[in-house]
C-alpha atoms as a PDB file:
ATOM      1  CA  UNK A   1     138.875 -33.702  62.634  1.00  0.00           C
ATOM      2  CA  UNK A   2     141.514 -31.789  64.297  1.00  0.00           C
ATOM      3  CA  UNK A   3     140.624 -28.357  66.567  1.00  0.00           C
ATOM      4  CA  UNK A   4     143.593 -25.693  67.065  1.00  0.00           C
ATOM      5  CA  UNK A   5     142.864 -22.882  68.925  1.00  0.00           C
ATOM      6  CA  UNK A   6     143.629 -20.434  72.284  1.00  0.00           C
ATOM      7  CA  UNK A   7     141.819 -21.900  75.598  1.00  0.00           C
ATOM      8  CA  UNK A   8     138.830 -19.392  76.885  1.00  0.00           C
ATOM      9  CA  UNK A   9     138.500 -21.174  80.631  1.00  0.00           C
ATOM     10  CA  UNK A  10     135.472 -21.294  83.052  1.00  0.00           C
ATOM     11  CA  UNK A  11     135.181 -22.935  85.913  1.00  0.00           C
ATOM     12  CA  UNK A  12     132.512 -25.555  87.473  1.00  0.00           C
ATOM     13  CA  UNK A  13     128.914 -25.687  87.026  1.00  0.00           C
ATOM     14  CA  UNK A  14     128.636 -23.146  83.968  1.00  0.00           C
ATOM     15  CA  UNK A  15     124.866 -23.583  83.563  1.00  0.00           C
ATOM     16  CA  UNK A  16     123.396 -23.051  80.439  1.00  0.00           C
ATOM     17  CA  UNK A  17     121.997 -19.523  81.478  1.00  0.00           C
ATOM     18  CA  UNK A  18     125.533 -18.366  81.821  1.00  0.00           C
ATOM     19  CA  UNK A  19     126.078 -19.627  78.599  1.00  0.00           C
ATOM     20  CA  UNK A  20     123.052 -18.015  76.851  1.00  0.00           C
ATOM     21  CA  UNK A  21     121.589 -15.520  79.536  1.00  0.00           C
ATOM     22  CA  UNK A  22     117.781 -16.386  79.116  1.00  0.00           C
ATOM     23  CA  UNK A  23     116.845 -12.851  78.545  1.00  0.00           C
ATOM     24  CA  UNK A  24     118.183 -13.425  74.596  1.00  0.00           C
ATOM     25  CA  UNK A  25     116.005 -17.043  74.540  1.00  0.00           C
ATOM     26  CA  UNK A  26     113.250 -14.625  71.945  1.00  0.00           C
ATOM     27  CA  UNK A  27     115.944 -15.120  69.528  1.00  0.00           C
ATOM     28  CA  UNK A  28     116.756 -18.650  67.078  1.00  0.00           C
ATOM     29  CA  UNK A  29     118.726 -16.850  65.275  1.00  0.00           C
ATOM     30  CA  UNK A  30     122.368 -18.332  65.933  1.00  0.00           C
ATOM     31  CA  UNK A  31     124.069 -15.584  65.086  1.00  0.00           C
ATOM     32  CA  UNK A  32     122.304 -12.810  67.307  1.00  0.00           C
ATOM     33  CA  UNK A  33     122.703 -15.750  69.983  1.00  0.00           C
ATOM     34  CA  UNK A  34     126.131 -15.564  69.691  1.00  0.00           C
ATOM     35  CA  UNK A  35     127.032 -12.157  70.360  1.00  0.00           C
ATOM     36  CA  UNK A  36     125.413 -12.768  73.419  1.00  0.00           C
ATOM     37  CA  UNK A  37     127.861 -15.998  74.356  1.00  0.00           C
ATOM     38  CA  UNK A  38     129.218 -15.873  77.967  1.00  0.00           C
ATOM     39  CA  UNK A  39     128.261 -12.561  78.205  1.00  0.00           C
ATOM     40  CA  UNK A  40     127.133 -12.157  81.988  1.00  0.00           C
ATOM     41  CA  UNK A  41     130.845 -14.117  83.039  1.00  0.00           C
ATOM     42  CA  UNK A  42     132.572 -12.231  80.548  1.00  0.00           C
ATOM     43  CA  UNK A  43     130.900  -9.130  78.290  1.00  0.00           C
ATOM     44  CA  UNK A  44     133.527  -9.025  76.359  1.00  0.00           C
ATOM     45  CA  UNK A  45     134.094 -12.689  75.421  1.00  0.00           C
ATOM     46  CA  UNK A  46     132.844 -12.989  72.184  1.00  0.00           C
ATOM     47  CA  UNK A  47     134.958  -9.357  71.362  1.00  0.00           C
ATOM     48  CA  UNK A  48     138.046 -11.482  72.228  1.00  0.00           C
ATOM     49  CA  UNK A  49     137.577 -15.040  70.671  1.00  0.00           C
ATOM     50  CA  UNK A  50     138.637 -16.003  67.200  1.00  0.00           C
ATOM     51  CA  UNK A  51     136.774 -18.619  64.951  1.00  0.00           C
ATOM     52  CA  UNK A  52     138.222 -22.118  65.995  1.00  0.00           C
ATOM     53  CA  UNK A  53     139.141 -21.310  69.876  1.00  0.00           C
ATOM     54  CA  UNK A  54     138.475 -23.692  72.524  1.00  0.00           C
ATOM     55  CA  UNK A  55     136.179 -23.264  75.353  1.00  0.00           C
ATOM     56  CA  UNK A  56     137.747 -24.836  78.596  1.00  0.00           C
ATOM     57  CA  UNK A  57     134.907 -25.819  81.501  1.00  0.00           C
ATOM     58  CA  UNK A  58     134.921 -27.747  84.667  1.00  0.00           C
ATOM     59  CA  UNK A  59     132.909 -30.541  86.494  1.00  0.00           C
ATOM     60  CA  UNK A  60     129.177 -30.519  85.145  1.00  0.00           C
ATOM     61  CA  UNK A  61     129.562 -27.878  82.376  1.00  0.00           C
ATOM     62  CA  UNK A  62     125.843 -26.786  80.302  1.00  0.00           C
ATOM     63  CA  UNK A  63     123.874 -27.407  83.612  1.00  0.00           C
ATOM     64  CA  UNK A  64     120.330 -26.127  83.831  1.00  0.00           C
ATOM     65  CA  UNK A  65     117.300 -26.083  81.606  1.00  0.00           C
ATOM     66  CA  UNK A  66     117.906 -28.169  78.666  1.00  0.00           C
ATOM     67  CA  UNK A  67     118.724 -25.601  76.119  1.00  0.00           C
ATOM     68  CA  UNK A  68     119.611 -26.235  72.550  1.00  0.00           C
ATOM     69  CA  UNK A  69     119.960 -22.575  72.329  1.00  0.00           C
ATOM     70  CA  UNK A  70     123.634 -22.773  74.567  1.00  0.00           C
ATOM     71  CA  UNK A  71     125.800 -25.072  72.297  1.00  0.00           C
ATOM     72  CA  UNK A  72     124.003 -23.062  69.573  1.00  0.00           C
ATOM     73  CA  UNK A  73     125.561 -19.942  70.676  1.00  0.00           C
ATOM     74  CA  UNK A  74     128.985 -21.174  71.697  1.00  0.00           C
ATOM     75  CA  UNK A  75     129.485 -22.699  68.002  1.00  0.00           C
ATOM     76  CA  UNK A  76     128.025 -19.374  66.248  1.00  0.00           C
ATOM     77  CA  UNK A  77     130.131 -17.617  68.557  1.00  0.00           C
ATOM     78  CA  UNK A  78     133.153 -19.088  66.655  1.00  0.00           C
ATOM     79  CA  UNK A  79     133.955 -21.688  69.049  1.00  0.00           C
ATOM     80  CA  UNK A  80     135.911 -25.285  67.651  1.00  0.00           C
ATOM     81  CA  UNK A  81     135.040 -27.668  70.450  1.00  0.00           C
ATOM     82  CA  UNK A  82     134.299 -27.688  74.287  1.00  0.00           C
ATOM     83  CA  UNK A  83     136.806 -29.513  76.444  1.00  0.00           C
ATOM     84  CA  UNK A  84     135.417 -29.852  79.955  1.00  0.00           C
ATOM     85  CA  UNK A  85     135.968 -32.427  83.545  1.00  0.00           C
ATOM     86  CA  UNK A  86     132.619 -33.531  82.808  1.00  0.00           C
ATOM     87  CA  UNK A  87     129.185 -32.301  80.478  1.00  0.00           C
ATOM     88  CA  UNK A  88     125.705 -31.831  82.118  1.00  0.00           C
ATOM     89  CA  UNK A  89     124.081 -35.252  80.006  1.00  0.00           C
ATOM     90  CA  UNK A  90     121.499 -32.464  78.192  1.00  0.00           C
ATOM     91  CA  UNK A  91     124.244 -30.460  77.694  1.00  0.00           C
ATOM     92  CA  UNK A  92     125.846 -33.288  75.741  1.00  0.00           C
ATOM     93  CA  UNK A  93     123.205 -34.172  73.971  1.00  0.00           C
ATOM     94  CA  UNK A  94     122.078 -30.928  72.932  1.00  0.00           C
ATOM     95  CA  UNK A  95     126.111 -30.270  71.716  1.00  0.00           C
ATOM     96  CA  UNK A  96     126.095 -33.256  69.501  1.00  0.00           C
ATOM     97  CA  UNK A  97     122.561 -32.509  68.115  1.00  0.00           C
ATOM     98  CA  UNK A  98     123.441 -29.012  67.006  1.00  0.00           C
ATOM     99  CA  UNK A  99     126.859 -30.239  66.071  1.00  0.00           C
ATOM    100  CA  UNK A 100     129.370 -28.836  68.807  1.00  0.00           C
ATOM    101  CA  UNK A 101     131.803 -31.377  69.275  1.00  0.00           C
ATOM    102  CA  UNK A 102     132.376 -31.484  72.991  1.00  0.00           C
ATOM    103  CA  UNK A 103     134.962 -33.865  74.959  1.00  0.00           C
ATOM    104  CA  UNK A 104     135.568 -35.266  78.248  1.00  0.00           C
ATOM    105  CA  UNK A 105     138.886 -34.760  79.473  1.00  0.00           C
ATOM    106  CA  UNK A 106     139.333 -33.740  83.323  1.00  0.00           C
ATOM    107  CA  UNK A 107     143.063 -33.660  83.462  1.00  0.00           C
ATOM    108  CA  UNK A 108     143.262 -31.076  80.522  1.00  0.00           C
ATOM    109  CA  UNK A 109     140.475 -29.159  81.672  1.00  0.00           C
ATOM    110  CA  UNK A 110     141.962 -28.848  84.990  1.00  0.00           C
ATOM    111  CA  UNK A 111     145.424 -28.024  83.802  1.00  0.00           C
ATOM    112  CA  UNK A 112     145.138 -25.948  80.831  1.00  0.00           C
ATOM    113  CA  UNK A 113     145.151 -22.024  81.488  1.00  0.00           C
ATOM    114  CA  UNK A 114     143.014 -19.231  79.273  1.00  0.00           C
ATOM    115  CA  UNK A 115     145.252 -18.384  76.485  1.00  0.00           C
ATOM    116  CA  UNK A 116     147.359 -21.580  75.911  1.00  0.00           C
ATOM    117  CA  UNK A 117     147.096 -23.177  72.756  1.00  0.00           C
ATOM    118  CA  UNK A 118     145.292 -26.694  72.230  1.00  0.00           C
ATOM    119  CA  UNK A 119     145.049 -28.952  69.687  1.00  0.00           C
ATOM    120  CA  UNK A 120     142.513 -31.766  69.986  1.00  0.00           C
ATOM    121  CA  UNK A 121     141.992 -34.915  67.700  1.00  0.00           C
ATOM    122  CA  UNK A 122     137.951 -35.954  67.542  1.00  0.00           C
ATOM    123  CA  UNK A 123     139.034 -39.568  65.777  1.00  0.00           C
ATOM    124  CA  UNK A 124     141.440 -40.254  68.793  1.00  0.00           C
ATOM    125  CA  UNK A 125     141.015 -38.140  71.346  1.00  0.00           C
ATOM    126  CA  UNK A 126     144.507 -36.938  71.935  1.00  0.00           C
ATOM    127  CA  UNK A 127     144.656 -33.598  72.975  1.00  0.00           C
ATOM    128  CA  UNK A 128     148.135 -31.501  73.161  1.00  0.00           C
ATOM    129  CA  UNK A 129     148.461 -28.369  75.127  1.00  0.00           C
ATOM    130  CA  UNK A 130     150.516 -26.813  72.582  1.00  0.00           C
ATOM    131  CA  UNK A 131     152.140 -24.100  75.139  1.00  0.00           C
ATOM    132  CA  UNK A 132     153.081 -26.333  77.921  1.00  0.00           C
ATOM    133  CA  UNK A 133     153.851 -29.580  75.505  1.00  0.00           C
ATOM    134  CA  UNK A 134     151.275 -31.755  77.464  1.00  0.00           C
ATOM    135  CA  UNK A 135     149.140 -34.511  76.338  1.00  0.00           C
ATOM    136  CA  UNK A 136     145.852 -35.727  77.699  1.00  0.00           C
ATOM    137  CA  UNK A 137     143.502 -38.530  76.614  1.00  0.00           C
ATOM    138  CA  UNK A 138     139.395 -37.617  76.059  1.00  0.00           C
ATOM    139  CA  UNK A 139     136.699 -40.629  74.548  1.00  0.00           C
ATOM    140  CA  UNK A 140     137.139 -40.124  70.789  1.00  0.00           C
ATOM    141  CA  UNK A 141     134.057 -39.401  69.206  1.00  0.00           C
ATOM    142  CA  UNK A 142     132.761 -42.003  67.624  1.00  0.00           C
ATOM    143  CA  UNK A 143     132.075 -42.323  63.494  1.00  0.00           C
ATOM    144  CA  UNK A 144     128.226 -41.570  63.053  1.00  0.00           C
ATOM    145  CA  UNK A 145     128.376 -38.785  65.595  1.00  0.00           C
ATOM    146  CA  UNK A 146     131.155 -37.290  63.551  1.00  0.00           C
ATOM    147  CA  UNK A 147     129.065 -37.034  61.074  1.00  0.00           C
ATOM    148  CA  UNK A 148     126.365 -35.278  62.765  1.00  0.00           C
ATOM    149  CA  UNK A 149     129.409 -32.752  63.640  1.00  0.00           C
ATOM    150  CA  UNK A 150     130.063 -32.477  59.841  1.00  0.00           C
ATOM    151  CA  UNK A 151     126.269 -31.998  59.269  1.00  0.00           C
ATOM    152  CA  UNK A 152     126.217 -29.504  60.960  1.00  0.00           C
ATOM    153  CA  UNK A 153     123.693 -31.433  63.743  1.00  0.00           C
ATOM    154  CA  UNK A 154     121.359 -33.734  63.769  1.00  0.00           C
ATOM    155  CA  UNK A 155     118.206 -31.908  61.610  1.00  0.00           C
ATOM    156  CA  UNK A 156     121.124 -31.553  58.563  1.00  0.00           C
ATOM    157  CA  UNK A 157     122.364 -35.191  58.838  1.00  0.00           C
ATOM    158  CA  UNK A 158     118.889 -36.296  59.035  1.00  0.00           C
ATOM    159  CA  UNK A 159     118.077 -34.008  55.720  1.00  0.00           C
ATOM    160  CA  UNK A 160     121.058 -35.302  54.046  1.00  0.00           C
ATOM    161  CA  UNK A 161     120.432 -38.411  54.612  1.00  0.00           C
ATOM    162  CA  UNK A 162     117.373 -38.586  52.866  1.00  0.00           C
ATOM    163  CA  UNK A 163     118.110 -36.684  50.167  1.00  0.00           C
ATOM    164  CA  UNK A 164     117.716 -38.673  46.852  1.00  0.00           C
END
């Protein structure tokens, strides 16, 4: 699968109540969760994305209490992917499980800017920053967790998968 979209950039340790302010957690439904994405770093975030940006994060991104409820909101929210310098290991868990396909990629996280364009490859991990011509390397994701992305998570591939 290949992502295109405008970088939205955060910096280090964006714990998952930044990402889901726990004051919305009475909620499973993903799409009130997502109009509440990002909103105590920036309330106007989710006013400003469009379906298929990128999220841009630091060292340690999804932090915290183990909520599935953050990558829940960042994909409802119209987010593509994740690129960060490195995932909280909940964080990435949680991502994959709800089908947000995060990557690793600390050079392109440090050097791409809010509002450049990126384009990122899941089956290779080659990323281009489209504005400044760049390329960076991330861990490709692998086959089977692909197809939890194009489940749509975990509980669909798991339904799918036994469906006769």
């Amino acid at each position: 699968m290949i992502y295109v979209g405008k970088v939205w950039k955060f910096g280090d340790d964006i714990n998952t109540d930044a990402i889901i302010p726990a004051r919305y957690l009475n909620s499973s439904d993903p799409l009130e969760l997502a109009k509440h994405c990002m909103e105590d770093a920036d309330p106007d975030f989710v006013k400003k994305i469009s379906k298929g940006d990128i999220m841009i994060g630091g060292k340690n991104f999804g932090c915290g209490s183990s909520r599935e409820h953050a990558p829940v909101s960042i994909k409802f929210a119209g987010i593509s992917c994740v690129v960060a310098e490195s995932f909280a290991r909940i964080f990435f868990r949680n991502s994959f499980n709800m089908g947000l396909p995060i990557f690793d990629s600390l050079k392109a996280a440090r050097e791409a800017s809010t509002g450049d364009e990126l384009e990122v490859d899941s089956e290779t991990g080659k990323i281009k920053n489209l504005t400044t011509g760049k390329s960076y390397t991330a861990v490709p994701i692998p086959a089977f967790m692909q197809d939890l992305i194009s489940a749509g998570g975990l509980m669909n591939y798991v339904v799918k998968k036994n469906e006769f």
